[in-house]
Protein backbone atom coordinates (compact mmCIF):
# COMPACT_ATOMS: atom_id res chain seq x y z
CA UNK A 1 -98.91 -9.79 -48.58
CA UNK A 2 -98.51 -6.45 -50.43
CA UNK A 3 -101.32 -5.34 -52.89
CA UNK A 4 -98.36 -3.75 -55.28
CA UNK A 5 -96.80 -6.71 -55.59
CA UNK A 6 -99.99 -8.81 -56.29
CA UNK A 7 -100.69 -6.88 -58.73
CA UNK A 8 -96.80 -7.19 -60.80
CA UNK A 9 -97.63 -11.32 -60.12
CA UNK A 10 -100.97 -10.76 -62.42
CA UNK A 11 -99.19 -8.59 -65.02
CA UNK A 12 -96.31 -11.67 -65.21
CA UNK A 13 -98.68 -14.16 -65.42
CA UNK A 14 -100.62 -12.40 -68.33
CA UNK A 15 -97.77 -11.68 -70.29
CA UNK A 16 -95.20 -14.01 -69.53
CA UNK A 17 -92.56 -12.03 -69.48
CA UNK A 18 -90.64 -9.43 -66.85
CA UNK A 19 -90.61 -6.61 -69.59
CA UNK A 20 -94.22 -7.15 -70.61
CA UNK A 21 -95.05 -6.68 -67.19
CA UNK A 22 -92.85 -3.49 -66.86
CA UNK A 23 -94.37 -1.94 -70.20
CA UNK A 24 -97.98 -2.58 -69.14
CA UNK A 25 -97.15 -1.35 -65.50
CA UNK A 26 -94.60 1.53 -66.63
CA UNK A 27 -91.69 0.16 -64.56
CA UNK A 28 -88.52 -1.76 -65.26
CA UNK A 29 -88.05 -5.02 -65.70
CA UNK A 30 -85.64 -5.12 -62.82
CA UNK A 31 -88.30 -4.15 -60.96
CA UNK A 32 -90.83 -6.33 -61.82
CA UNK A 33 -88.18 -9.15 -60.98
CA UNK A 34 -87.45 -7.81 -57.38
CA UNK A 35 -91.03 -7.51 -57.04
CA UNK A 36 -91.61 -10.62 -57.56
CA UNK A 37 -88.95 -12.45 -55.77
CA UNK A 38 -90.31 -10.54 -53.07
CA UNK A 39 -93.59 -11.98 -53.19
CA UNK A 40 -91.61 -15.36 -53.66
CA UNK A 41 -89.92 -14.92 -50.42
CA UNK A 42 -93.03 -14.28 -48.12
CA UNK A 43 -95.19 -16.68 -49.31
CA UNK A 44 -92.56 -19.36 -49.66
CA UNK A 45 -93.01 -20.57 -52.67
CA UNK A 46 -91.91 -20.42 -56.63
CA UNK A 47 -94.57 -18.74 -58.68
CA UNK A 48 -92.67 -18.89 -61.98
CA UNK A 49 -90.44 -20.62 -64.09
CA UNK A 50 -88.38 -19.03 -67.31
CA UNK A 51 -88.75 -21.51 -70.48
CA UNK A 52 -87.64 -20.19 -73.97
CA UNK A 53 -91.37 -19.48 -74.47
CA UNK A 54 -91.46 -16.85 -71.54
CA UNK A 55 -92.30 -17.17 -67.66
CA UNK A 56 -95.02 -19.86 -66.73
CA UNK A 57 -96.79 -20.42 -63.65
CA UNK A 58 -95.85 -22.80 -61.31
CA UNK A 59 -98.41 -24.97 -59.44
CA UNK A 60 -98.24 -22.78 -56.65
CA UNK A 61 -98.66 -19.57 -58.65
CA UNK A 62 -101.83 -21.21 -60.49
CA UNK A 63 -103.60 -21.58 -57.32
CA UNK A 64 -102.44 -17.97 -56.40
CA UNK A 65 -104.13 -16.16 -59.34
CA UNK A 66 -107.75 -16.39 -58.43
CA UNK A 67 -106.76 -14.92 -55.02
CA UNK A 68 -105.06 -11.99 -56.73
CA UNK A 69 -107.98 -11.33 -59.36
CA UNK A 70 -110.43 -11.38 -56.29
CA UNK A 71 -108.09 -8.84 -54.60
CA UNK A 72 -107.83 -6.77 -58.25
CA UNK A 73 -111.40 -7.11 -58.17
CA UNK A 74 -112.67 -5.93 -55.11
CA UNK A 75 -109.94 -2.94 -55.05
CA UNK A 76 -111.49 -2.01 -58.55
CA UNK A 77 -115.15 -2.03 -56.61
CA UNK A 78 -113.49 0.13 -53.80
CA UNK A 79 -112.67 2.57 -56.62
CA UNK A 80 -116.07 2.64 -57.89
CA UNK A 81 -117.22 3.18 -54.34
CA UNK A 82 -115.53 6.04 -54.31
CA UNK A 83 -115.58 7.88 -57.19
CA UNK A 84 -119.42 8.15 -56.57
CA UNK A 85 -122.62 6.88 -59.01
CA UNK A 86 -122.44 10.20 -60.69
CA UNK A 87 -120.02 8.83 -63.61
CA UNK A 88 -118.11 6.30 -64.90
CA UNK A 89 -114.11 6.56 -64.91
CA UNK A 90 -111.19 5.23 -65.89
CA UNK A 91 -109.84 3.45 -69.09
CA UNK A 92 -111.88 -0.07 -70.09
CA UNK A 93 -110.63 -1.67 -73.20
CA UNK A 94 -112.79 -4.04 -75.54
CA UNK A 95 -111.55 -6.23 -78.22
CA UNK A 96 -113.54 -6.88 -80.75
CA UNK A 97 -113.91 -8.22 -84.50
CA UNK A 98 -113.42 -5.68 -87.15
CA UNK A 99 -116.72 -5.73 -88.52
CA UNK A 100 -118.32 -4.76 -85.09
CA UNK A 101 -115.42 -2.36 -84.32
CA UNK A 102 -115.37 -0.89 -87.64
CA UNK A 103 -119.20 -0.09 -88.00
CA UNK A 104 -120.80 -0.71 -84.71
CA UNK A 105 -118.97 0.16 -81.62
CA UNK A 106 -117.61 3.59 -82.32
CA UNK A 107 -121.14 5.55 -82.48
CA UNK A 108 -121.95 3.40 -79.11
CA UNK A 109 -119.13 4.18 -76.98
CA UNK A 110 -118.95 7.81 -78.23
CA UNK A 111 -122.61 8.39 -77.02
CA UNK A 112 -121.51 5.90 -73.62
CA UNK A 113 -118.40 8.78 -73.33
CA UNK A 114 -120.27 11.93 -73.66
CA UNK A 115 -122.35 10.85 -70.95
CA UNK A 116 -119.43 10.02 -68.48
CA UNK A 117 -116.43 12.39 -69.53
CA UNK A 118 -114.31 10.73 -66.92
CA UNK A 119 -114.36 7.54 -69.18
CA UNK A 120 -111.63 6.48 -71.43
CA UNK A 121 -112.24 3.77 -73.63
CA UNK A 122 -109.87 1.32 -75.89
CA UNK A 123 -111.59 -0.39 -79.10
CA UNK A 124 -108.66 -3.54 -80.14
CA UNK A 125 -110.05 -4.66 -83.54
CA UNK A 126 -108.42 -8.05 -84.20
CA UNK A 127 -109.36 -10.93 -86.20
CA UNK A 128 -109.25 -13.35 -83.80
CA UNK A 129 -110.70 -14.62 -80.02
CA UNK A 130 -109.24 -12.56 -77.19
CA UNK A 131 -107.84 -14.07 -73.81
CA UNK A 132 -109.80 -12.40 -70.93
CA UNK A 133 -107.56 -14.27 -69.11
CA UNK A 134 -104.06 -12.85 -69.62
CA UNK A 135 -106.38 -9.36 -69.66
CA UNK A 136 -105.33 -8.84 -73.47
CA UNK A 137 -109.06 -6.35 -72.78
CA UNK A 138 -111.49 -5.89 -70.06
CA UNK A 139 -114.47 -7.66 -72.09
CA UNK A 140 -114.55 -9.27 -75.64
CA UNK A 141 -117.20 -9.28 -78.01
CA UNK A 142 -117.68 -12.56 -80.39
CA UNK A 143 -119.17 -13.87 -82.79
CA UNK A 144 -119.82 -17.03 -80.76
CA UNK A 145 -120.87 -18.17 -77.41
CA UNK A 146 -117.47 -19.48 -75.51
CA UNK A 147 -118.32 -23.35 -73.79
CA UNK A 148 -115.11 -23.10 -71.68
CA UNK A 149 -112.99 -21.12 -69.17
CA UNK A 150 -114.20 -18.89 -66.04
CA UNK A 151 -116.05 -16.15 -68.41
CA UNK A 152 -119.43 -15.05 -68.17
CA UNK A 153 -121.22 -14.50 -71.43
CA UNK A 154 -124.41 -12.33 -72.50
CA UNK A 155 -125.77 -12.17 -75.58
CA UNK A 156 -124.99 -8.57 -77.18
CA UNK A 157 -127.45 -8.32 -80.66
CA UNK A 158 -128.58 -10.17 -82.85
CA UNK A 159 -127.79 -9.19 -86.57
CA UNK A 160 -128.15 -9.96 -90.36
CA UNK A 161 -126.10 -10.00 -93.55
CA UNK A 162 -126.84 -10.37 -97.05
CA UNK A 163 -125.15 -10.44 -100.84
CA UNK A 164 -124.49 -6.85 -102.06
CA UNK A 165 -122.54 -5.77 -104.78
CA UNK A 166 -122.12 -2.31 -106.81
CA UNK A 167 -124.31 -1.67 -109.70
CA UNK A 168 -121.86 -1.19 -111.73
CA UNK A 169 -120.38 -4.84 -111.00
CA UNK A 170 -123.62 -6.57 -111.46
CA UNK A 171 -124.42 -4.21 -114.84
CA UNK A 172 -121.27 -5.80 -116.50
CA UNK A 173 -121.74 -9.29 -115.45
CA UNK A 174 -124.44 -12.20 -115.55
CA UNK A 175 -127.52 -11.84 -113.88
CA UNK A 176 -128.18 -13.59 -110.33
CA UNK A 177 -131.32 -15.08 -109.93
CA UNK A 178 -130.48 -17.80 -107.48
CA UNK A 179 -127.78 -18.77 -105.62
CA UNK A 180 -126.32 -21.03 -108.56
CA UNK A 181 -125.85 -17.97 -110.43
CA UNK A 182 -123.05 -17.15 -107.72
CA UNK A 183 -120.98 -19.57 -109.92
CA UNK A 184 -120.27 -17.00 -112.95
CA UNK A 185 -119.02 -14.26 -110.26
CA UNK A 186 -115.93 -13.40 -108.31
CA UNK A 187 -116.56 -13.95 -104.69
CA UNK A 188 -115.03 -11.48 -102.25
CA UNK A 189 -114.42 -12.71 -98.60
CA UNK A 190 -112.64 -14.18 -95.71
CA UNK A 191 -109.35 -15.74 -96.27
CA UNK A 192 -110.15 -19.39 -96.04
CA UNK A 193 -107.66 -20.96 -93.33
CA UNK A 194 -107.69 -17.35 -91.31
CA UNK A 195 -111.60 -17.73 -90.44
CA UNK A 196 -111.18 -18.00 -86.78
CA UNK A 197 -114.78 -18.57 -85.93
CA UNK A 198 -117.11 -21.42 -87.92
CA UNK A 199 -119.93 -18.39 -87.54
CA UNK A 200 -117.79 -16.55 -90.24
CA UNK A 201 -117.98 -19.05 -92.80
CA UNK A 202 -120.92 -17.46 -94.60
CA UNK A 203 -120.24 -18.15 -98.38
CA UNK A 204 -119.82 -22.21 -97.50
CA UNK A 205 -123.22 -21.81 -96.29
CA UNK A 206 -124.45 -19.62 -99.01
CA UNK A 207 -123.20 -22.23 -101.35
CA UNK A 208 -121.00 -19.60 -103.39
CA UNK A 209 -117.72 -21.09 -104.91
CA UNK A 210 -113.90 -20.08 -103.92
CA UNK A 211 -113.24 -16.56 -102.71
CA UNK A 212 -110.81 -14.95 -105.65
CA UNK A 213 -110.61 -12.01 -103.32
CA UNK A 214 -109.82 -12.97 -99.84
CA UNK A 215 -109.19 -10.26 -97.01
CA UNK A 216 -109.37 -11.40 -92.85
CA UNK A 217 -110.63 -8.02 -92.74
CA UNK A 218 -113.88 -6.91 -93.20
CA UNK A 219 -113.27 -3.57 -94.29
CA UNK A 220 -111.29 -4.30 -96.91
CA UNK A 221 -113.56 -6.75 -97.79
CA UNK A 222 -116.36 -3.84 -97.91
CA UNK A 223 -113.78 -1.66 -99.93
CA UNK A 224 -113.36 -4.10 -103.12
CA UNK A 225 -117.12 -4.13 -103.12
CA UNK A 226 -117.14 -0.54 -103.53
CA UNK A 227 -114.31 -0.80 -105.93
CA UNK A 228 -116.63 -2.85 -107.97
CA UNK A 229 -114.27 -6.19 -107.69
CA UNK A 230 -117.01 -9.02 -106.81
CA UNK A 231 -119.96 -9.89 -105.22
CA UNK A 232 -120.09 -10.67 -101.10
CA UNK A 233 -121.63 -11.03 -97.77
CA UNK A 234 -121.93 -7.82 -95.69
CA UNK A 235 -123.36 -7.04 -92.38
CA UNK A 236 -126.57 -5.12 -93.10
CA UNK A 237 -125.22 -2.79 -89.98
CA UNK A 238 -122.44 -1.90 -92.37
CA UNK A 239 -124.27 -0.88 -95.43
CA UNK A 240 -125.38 2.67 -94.37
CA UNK A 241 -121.17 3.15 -94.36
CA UNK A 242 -121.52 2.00 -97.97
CA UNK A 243 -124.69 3.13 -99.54
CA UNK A 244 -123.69 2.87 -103.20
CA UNK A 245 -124.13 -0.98 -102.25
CA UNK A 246 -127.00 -2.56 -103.05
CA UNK A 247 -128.21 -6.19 -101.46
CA UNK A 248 -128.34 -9.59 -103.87
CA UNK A 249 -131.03 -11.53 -104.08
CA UNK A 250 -131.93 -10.67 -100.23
CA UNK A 251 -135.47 -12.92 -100.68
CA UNK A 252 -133.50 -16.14 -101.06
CA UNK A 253 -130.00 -15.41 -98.88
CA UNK A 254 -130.07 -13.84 -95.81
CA UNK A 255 -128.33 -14.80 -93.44
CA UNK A 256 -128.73 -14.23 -89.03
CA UNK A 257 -125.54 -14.11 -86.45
CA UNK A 258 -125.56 -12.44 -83.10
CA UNK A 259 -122.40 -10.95 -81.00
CA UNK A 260 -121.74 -12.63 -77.02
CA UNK A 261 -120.37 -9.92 -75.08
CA UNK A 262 -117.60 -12.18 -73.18
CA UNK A 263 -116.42 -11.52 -69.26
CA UNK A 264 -114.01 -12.45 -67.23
CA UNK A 265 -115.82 -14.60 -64.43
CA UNK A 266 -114.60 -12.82 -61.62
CA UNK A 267 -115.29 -9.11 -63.22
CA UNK A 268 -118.51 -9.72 -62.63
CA UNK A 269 -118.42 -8.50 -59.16
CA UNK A 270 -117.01 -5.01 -60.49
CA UNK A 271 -119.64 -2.52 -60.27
CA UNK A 272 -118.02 -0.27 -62.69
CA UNK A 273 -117.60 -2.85 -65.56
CA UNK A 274 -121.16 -4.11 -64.46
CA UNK A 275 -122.83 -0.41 -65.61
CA UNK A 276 -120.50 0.07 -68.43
CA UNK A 277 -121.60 -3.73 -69.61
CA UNK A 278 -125.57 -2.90 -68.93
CA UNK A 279 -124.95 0.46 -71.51
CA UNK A 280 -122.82 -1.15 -73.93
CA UNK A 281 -125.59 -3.51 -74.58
CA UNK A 282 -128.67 -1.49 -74.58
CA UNK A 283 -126.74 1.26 -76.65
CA UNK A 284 -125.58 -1.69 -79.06
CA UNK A 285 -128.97 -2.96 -79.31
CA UNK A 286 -130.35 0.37 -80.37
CA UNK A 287 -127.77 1.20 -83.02
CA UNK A 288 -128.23 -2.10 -84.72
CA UNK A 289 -131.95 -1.41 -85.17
CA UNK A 290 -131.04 2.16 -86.58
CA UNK A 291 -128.93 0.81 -88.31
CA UNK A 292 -130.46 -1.72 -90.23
CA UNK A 293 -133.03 -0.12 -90.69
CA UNK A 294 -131.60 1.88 -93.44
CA UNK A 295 -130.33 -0.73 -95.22
């Protein structure tokens, strides 16, 4: 069984389609359907079948994929092997949510990059839970701890947000002495039916009323603020971005979340991801303390 064509099966599967396949590999879709009929041929069995919704495994081709993610694997560790302890190389992509990549992750992996200049690294800030599975990124970062699927999880930080608002918002409107107050002021936050994670759902558990200014995007959430167009939550790790911002009533709302840095089970027996894992964490865990400790 060839390697190559192993590793055309995997991009298929994750995609479901030929001409995914070719664009993440960088070869026609032809191709990737020779290859694969190829593969079909010696092992003796169908691995796909085309629905209007795109390729899908067959039984057989389920069973196959942890065989070819072991084989991915343990080339990937070969790599390493080779390329020495002296650096880390390659491309790794993370997805993560738009708070963390916004405000968090770039100051990490820039210090993680200067230290290994063979590194390449891919931040995918998206609203949303990624599929380790189908490879959509090398690791995730979430908001919550995952109860299902062949992942291994770690706990990233731990961090905290409060109420903050311009002075100039507050100076024209009521003051807020307790949560209740919240009532007489426009909320700014997350789109209601677009919060993909009950750990985002901060203002139902601050109490406030219905957002009037709703973004699934935490930087544009963080830019109305500034544009003095509400009151919201913010990561306190974000504030130093926006230091015109000042916190609301921090003594009665504050509120604690943490980030789950999220694996694909069999990744963990990749020695490259496994020291570019160890840094991201410790460097994360670092910057958050900077960080919020000047805001």
């Amino acid at each position: 069984m060839d390697w190559d064509d192993l590793r055309i099966f995997l991009a298929v599967a994750r995609t479901d389609s030929l001409s995914g396949a070719g664009k993440r590999l960088k070869i026609d879709p032809a191709t990737v359907s020779r290859r694969i009929a190829r593969l079909e041929e010696a092992i003796g069995a169908r691995l796909f079948t085309k629905s209007p919704q795109g390729y899908a495994l067959t039984e057989e081709g389920a069973r196959l994929i942890p065989h070819a993610e072991r084989a991915e694997a343990a080339l990937q560790d070969a790599q390493e092997a080779l390329t020495g302890p002296e650096g880390l190389q390659g491309q790794i992509r993370i997805g993560a949510p738009d708070g963390c990549a916004n405000y968090l992750l770039p100051q990490v992996l820039a210090a993680i990059c200067d230290a290994n200049p063979g590194l390449e690294v891919q931040i995918v800030a998206l609203p949303r839970v990624f599929n380790l599975s189908k490879r959509e990124a090398d690791m995730a970062i979430g908001v919550s701890r995952p109860t299902a699927g062949r992942l291994t999880v770690q706990k990233l930080t731990d961090y905290r947000l409060h109420l903050a608002a311009l002075p100039a918002y507050l100076d024209g409107h009521p003051p807020i002495l307790t949560p209740d107050d919240l009532n007489a002021h426009r909320m700014v936050g997350y789109i209601p039916d677009m919060i993909f994670d009950k750990e985002l759902d901060y203002l139902t558990q601050v109490g406030a009323p219905p957002v009037a200014l709703a973004s699934n995007s935490v930087s544009v959430q963080l830019n109305w603020l500034r544009a003095a167009a509400g009151i919201g939550v913010v990561h306190d790790f974000a504030l130093p971005a926006a230091p015109e911002l000042v916190k609301v009533i921090p003594d009665q709302v504050s509120l604690s979340r943490s980030f789950w840095l999220i694996r694909h089970e069999d990744d963990s027996r990749v020695a490259r991801l496994n020291r570019f894992a160890d840094l991201l964490v410790s460097g994360c865990r670092k910057e958050m303390q900077r960080l919020e400790s000047l805001s």
